[in-house]
N, C-alpha and C. Protein backbone atom coordinates (compact mmCIF):
# COMPACT_ATOMS: atom_id res chain seq x y z
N UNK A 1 7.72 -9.47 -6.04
CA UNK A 1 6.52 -8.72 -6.35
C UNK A 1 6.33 -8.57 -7.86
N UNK A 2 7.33 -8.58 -8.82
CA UNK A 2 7.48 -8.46 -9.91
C UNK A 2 6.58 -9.54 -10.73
N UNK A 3 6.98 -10.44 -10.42
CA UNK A 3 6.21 -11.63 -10.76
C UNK A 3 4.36 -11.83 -10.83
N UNK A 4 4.24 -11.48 -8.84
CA UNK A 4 3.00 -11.14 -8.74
C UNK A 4 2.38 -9.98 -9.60
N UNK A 5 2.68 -8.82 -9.75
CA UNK A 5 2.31 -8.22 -10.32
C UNK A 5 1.96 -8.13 -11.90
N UNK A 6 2.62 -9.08 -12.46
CA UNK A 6 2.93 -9.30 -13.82
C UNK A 6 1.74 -10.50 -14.00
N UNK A 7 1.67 -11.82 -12.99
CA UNK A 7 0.72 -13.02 -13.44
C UNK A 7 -0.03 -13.25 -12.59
N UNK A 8 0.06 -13.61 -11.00
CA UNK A 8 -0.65 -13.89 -10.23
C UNK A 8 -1.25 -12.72 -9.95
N UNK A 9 -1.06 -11.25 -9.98
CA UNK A 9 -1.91 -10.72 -9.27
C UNK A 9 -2.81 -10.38 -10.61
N UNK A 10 -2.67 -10.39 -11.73
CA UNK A 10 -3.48 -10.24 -12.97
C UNK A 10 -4.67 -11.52 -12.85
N UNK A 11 -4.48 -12.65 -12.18
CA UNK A 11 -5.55 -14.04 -11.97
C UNK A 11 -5.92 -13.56 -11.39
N UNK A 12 -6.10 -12.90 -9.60
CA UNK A 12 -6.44 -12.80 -8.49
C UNK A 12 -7.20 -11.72 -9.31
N UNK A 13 -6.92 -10.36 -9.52
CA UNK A 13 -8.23 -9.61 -10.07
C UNK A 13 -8.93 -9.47 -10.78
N UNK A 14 -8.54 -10.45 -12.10
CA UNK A 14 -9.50 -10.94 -12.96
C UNK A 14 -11.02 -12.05 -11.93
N UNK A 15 -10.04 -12.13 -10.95
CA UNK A 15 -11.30 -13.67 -10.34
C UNK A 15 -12.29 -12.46 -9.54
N UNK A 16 -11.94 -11.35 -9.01
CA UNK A 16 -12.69 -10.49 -8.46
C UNK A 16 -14.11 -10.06 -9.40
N UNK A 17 -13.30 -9.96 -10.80
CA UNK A 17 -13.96 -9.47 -11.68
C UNK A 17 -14.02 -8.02 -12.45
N UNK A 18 -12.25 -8.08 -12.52
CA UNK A 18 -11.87 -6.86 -13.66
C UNK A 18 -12.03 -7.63 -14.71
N UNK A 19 -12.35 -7.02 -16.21
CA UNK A 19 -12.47 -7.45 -17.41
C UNK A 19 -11.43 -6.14 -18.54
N UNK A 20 -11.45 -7.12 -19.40
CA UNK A 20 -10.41 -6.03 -20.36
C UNK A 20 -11.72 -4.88 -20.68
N UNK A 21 -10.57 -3.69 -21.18
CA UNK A 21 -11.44 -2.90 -21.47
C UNK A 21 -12.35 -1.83 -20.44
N UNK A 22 -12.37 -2.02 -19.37
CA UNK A 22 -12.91 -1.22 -18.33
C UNK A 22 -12.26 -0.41 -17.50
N UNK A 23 -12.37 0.52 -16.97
CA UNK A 23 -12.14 1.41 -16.12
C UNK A 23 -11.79 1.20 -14.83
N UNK A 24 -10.74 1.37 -14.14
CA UNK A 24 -10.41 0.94 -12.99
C UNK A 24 -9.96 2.18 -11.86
N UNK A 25 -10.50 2.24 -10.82
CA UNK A 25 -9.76 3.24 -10.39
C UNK A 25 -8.61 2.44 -9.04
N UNK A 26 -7.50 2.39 -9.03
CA UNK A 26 -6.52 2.10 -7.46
C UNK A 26 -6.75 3.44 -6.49
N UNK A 27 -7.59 3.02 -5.47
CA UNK A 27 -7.25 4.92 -4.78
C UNK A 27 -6.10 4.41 -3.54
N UNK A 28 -5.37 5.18 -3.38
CA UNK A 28 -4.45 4.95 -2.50
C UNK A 28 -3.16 3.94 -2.89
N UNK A 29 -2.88 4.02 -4.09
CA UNK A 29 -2.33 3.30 -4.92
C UNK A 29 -0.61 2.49 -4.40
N UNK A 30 -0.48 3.80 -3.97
CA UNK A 30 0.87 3.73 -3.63
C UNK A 30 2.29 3.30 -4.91
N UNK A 31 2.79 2.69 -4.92
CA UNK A 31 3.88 2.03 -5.93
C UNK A 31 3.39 1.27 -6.88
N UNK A 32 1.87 0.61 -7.06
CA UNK A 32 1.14 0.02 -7.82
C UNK A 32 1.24 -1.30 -7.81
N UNK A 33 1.50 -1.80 -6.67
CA UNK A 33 1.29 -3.48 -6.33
C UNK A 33 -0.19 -3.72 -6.79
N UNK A 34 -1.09 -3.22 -6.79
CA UNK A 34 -2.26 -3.06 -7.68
C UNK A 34 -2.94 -2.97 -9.26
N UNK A 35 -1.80 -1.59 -9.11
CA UNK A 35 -2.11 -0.74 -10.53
C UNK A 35 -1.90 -1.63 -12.05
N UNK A 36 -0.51 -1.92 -11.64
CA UNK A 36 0.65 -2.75 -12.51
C UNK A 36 -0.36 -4.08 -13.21
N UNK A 37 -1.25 -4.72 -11.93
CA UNK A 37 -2.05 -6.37 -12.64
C UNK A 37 -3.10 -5.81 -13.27
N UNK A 38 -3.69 -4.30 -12.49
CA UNK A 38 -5.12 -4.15 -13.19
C UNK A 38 -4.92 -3.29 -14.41
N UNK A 39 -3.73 -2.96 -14.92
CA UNK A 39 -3.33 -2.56 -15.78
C UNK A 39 -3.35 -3.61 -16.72
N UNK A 40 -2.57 -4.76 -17.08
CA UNK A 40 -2.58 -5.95 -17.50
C UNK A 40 -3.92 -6.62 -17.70
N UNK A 41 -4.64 -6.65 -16.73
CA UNK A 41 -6.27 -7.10 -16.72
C UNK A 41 -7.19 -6.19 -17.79
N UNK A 42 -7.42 -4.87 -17.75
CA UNK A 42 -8.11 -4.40 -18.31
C UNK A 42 -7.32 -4.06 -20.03
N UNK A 43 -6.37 -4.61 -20.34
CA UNK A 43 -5.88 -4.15 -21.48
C UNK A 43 -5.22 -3.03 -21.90
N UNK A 44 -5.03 -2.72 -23.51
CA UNK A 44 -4.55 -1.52 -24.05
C UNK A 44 -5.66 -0.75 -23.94
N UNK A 45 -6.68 -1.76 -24.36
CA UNK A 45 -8.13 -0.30 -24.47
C UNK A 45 -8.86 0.27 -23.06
N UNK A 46 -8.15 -0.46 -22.17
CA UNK A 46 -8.83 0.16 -20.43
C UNK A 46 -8.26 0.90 -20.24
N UNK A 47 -8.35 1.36 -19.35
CA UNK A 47 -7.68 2.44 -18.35
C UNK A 47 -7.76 2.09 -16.86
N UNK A 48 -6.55 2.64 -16.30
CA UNK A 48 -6.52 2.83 -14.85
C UNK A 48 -6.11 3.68 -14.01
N UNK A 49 -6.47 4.32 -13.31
CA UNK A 49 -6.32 5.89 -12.63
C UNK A 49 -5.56 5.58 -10.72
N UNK A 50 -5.07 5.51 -11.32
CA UNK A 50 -3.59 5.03 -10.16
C UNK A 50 -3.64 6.43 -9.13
N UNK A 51 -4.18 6.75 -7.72
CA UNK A 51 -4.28 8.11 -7.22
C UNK A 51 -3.84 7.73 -5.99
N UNK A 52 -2.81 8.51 -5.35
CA UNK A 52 -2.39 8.47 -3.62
C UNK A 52 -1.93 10.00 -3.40
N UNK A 53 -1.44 9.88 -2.15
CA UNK A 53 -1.18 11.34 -1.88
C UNK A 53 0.31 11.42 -2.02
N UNK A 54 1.12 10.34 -2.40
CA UNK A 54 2.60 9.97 -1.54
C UNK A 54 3.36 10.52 -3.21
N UNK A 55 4.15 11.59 -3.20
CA UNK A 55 4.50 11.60 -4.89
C UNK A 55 5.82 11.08 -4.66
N UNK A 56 6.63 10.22 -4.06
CA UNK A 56 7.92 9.51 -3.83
C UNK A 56 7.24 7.86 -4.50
N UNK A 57 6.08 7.56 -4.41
CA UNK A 57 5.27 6.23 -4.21
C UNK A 57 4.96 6.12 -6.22
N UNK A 58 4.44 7.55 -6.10
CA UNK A 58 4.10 7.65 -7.55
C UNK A 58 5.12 8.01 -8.54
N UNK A 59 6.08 8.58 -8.02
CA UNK A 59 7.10 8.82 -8.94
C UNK A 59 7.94 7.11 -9.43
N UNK A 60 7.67 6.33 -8.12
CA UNK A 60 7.98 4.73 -8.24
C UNK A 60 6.85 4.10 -8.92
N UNK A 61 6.03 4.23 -9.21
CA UNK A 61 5.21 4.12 -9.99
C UNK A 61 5.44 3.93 -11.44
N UNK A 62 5.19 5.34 -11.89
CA UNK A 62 5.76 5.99 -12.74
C UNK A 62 6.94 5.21 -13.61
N UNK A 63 7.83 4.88 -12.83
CA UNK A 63 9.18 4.20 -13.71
C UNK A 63 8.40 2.63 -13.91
N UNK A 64 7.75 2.16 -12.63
CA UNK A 64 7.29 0.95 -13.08
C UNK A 64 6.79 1.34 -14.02
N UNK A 65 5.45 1.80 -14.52
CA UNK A 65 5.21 2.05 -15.62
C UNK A 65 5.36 1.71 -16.97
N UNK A 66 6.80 2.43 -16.82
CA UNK A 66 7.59 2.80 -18.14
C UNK A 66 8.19 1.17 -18.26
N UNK A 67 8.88 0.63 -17.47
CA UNK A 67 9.54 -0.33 -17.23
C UNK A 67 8.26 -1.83 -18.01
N UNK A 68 7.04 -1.83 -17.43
CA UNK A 68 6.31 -2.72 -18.06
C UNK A 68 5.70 -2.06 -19.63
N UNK A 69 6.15 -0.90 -19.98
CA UNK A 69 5.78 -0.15 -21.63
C UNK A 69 4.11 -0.36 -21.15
N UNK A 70 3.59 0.01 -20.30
CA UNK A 70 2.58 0.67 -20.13
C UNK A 70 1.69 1.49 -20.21
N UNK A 71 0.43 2.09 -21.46
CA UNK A 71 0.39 2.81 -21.89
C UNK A 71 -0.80 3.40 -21.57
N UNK A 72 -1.55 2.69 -20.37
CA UNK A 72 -3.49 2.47 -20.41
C UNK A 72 -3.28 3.42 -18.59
N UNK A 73 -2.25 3.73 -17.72
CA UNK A 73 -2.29 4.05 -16.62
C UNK A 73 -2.32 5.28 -16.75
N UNK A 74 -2.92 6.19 -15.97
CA UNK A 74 -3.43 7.77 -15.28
C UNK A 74 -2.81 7.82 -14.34
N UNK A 75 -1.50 8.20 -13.39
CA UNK A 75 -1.11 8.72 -12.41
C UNK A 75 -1.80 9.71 -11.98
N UNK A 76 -2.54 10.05 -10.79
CA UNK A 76 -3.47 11.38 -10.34
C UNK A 76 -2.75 11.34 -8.83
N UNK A 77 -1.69 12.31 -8.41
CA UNK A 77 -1.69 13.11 -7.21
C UNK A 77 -2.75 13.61 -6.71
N UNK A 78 -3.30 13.19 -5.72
CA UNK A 78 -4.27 13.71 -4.67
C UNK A 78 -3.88 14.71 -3.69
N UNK A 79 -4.54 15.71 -3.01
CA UNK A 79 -4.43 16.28 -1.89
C UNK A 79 -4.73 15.84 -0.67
N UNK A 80 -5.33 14.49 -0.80
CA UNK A 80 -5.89 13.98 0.41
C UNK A 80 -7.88 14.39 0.32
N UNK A 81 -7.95 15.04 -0.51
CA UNK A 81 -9.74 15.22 -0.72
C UNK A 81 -10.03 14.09 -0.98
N UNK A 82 -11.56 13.99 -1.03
CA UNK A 82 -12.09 13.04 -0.91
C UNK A 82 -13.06 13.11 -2.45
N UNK A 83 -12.85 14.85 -2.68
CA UNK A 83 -13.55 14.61 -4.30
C UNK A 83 -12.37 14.51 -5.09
N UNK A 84 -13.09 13.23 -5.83
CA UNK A 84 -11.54 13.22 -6.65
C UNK A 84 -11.82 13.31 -8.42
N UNK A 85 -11.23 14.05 -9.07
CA UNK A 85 -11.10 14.36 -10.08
C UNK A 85 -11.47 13.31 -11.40
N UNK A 86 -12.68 12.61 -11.55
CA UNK A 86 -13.15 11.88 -12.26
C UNK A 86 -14.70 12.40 -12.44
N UNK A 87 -15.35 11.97 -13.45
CA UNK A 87 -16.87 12.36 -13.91
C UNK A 87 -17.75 11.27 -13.03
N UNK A 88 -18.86 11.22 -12.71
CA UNK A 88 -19.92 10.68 -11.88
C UNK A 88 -20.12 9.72 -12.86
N UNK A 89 -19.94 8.06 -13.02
CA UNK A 89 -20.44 6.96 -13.68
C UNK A 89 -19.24 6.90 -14.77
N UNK A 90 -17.67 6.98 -13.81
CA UNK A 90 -16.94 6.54 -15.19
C UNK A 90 -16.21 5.69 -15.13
N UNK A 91 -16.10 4.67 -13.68
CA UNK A 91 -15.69 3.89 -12.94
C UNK A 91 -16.29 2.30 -13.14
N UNK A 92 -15.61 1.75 -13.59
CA UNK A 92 -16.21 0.37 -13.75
C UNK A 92 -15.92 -0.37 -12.17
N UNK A 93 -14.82 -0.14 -12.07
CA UNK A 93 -14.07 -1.42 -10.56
C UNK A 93 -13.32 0.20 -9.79
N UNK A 94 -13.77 0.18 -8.04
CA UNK A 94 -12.69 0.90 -7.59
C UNK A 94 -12.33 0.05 -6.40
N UNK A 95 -10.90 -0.03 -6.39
CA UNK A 95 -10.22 -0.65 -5.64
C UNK A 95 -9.67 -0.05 -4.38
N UNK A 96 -10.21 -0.34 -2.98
CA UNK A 96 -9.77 0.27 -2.27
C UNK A 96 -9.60 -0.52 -0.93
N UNK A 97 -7.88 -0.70 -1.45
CA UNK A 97 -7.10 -2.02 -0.65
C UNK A 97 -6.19 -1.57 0.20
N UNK A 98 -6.28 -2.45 1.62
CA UNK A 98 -5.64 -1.52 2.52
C UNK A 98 -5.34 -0.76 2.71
N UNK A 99 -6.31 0.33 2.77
CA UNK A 99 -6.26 2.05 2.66
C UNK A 99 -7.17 2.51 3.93
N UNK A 100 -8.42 1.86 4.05
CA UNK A 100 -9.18 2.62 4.93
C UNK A 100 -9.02 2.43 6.37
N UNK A 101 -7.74 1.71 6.67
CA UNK A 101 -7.82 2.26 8.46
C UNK A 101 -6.78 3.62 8.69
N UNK A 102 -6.46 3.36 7.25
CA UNK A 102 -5.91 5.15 8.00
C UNK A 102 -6.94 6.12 8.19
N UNK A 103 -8.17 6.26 7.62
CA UNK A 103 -9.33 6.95 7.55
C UNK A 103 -10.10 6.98 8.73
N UNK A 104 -10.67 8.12 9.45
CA UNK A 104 -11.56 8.22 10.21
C UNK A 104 -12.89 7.74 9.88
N UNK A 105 -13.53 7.63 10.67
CA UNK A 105 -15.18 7.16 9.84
C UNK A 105 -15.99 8.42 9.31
N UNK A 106 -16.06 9.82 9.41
CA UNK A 106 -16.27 10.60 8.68
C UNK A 106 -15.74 10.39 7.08
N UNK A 107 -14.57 10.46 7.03
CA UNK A 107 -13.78 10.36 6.11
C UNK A 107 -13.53 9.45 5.46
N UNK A 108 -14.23 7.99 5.72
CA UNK A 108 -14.57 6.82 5.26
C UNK A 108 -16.01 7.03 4.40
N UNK A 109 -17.38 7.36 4.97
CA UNK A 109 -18.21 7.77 4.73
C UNK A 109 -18.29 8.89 3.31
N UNK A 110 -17.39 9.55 2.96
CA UNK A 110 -17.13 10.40 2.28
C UNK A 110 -16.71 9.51 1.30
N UNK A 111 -15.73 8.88 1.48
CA UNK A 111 -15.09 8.28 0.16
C UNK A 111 -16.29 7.08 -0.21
N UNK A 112 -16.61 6.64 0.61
CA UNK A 112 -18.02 5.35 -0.15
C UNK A 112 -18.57 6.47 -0.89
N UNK A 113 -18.90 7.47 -0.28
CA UNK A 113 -20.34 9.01 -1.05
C UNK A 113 -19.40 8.99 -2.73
N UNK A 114 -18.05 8.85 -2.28
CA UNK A 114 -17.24 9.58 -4.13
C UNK A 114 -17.81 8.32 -4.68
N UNK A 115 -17.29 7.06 -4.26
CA UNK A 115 -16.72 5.65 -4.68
C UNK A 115 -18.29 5.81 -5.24
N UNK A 116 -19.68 5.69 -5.10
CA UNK A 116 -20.98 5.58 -4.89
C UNK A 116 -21.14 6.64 -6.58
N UNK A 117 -21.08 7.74 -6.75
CA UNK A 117 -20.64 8.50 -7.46
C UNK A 117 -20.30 8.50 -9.01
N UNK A 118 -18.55 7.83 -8.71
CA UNK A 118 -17.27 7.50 -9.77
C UNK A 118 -18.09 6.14 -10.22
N UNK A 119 -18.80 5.53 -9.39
CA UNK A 119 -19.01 3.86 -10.70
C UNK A 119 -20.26 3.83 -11.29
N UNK A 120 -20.08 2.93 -13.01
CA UNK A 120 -21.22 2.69 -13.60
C UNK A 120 -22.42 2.63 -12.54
N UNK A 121 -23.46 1.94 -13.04
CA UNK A 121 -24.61 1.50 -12.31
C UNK A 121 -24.30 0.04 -12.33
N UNK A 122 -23.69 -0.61 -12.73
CA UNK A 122 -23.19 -1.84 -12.36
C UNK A 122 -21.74 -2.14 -12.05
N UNK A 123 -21.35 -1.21 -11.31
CA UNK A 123 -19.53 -1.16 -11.05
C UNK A 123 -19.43 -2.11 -9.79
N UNK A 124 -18.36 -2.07 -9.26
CA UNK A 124 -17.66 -2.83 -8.85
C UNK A 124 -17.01 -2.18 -7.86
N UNK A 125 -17.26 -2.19 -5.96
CA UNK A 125 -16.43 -1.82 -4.86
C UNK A 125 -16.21 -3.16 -4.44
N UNK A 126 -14.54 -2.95 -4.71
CA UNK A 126 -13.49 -4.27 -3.92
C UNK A 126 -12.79 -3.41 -2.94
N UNK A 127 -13.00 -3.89 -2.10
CA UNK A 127 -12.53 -3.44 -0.71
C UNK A 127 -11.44 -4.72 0.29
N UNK A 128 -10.45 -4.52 0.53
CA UNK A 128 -9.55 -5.21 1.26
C UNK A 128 -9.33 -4.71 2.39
N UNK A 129 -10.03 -4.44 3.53
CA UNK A 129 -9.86 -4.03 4.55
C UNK A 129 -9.04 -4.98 5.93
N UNK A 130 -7.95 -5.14 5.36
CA UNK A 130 -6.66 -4.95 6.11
C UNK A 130 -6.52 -4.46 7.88
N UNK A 131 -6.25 -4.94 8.40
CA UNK A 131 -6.02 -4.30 9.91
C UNK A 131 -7.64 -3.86 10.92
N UNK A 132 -8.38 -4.92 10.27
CA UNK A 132 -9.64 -5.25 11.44
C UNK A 132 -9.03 -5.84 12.44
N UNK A 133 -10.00 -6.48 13.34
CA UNK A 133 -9.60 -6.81 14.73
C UNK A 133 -9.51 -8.18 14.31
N UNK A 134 -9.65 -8.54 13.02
CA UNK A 134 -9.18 -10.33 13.00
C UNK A 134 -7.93 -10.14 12.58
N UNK A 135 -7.31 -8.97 12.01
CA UNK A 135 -6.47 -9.01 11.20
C UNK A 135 -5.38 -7.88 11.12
N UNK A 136 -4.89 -7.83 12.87
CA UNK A 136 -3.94 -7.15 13.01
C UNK A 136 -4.04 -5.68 13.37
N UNK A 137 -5.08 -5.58 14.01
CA UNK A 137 -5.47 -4.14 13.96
C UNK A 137 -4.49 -2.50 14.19
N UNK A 138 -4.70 -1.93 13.45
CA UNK A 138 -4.38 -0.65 14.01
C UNK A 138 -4.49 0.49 13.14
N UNK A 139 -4.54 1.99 13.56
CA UNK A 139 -5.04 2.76 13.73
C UNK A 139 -6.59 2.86 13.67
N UNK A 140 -7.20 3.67 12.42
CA UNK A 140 -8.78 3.94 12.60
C UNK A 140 -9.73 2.67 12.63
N UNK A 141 -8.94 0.70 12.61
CA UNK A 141 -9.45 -0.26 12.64
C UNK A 141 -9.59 -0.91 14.30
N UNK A 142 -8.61 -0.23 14.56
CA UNK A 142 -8.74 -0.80 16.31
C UNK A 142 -9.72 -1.07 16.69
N UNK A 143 -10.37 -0.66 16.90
CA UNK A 143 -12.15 -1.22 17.24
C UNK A 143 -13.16 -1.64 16.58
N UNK A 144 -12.77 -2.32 15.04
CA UNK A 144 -13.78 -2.51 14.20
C UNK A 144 -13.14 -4.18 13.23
N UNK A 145 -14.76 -4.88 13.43
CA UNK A 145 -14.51 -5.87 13.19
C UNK A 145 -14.52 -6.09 11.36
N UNK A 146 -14.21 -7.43 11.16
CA UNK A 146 -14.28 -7.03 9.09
C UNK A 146 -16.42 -7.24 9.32
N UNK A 147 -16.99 -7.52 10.07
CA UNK A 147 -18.44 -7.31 9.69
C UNK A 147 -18.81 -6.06 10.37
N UNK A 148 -18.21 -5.33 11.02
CA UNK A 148 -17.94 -3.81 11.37
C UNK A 148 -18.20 -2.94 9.68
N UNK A 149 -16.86 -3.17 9.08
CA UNK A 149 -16.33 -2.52 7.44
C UNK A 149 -17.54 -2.88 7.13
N UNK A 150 -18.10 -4.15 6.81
CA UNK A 150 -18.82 -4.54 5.94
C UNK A 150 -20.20 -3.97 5.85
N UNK A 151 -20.34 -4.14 6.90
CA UNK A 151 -21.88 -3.13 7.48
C UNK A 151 -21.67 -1.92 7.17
N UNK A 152 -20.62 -0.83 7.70
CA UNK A 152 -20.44 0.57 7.33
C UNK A 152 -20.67 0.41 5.65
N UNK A 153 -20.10 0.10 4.90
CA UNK A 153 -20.01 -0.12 3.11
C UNK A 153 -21.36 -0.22 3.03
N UNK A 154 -22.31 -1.45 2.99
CA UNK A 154 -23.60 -1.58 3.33
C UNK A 154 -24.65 -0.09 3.81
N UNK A 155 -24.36 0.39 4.46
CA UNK A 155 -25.06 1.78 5.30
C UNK A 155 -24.37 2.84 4.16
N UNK A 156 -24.02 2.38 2.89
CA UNK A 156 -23.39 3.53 1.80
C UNK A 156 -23.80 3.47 0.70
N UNK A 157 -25.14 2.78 0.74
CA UNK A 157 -25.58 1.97 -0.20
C UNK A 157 -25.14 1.23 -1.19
N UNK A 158 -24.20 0.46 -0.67
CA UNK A 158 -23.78 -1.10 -1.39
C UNK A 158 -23.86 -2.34 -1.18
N UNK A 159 -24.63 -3.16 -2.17
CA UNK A 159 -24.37 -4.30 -1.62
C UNK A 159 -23.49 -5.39 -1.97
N UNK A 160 -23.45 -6.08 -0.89
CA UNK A 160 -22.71 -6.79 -0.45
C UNK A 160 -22.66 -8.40 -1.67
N UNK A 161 -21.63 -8.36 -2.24
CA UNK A 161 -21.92 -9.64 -3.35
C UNK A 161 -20.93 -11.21 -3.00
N UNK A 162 -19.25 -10.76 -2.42
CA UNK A 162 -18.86 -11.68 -2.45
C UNK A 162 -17.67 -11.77 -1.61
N UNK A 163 -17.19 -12.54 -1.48
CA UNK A 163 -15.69 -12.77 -0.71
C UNK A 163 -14.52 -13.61 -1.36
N UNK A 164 -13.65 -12.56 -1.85
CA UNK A 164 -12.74 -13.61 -2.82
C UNK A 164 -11.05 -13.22 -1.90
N UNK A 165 -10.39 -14.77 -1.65
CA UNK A 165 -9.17 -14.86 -1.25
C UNK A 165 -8.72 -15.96 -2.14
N UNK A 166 -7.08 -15.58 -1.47
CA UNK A 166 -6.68 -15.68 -2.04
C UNK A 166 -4.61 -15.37 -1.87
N UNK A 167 -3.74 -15.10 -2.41
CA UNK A 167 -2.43 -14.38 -2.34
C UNK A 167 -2.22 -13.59 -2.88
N UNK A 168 -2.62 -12.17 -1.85
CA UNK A 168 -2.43 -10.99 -2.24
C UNK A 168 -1.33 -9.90 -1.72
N UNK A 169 -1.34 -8.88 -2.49
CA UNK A 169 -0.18 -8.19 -1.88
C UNK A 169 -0.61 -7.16 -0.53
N UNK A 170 0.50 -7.28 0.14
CA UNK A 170 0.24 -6.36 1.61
C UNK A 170 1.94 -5.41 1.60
N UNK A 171 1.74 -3.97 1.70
CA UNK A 171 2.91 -3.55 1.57
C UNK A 171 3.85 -4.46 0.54
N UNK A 172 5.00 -4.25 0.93
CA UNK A 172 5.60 -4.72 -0.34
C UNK A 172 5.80 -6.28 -0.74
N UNK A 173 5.37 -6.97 0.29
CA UNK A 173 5.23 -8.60 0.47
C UNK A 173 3.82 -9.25 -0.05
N UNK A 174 3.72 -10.71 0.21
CA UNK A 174 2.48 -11.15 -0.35
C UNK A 174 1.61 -12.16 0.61
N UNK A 175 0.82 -12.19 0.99
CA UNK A 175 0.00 -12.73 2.19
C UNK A 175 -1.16 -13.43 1.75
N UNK A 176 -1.93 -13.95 2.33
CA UNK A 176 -3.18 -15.01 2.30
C UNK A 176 -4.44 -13.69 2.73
N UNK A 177 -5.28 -13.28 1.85
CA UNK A 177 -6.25 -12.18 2.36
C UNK A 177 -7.34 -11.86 1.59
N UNK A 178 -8.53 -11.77 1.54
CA UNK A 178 -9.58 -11.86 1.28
C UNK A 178 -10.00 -10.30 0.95
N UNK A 179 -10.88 -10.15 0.38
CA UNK A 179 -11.15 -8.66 -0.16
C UNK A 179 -12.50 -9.32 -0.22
N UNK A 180 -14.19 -7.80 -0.12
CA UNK A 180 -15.44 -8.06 0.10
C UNK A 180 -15.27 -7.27 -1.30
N UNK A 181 -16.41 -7.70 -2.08
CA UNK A 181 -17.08 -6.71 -3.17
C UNK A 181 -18.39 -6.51 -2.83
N UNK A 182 -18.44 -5.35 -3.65
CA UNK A 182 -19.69 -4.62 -3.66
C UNK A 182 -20.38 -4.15 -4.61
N UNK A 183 -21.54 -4.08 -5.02
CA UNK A 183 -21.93 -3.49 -6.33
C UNK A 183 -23.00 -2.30 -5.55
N UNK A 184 -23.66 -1.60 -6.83
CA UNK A 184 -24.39 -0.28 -6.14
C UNK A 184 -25.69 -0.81 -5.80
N UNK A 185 -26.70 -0.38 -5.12
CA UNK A 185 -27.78 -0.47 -4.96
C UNK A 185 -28.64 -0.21 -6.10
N UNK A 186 -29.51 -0.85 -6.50
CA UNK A 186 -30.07 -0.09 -7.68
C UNK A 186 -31.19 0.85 -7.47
């Protein structure tokens, strides 16, 4: 993962379309199989706001961190809310990768309302929705297809721009998986 995180996963989200210099948010971050490339991607002068609920995940974090002399990352402990502690339009890219089948669809709905919110007027929802019914389903995905996700995102006012795969990370391993972007409605 070290590796990925350090080169390949810095290509893979540059091809999404992180740029140096911008604002990133990871929600559900976990250990930063994420955080770590889009950290690297956006530079010294970006930032990235690394947020989960898990502080064992973030405290592993954290040392990664230190370990890559990392200086542009925001660790944010969450409570599990759905408002999360950022200003309305300060979000360039939010990343929200295999996170939402733990979410109910209330509680999905809510976080597009923040995600909708947190980004420029030309930001960036990358979504990796993980554990549809093509793709292993389970918990709040069991019954929902990836044009299921895609439509709900869509009904949140976003649209729908692209489909980029690729070898990405899943838990602590690395897999063949595709992520949808989204930009805002104008």
């Amino acid at each position: 993962m070290e590796r990925w995180e350090a080169k390949e996963g810095v290509r893979f989200l540059r091809k999404i379309g992180i740029k140096a210099d911008q604002a990133v948010l990871d929600f559900g971050c976990r250990v930063g199989h994420y955080t770590i490339p889009a950290a690297h991607a956006v530079g010294a002068n970006g930032i990235v706001y690394a947020i989960d609920t898990q502080q064992h995940a973030l405290k592993e974090l954290r040392q990664k961190t230190k370990a890559h002399s990392l200086t542009n990352i925001k660790i944010i402990k969450t409570s599990g809310r759905m408002k999360l502690p950022l200003e309305d339009g300060e979000v360039d890219v939010i990343l929200l990768y295999d996170v939402l089948h733990y979410l109910r669809e209330d509680k999905r709905k809510k976080l597009y309302h923040e995600a909708f919110h947190l980004l420029k007027q030309d930001g960036l929802l990358s979504v990796y929705p993980k554990h549809t019914l093509e793709d292993g389903p389970i918990q709040e995905f069991r019954g929902l297809s990836l044009s299921d996700v895609k439509r709900e995102i869509e009904d949140s006012n976003f649209v729908f721009e692209h489909k980029c795969c690729g070898l990405i990370s899943h838990d602590d391993g690395l897999n063949q998986g595709c992520v949808l972007n989204f930009s805002k409605c104008k």
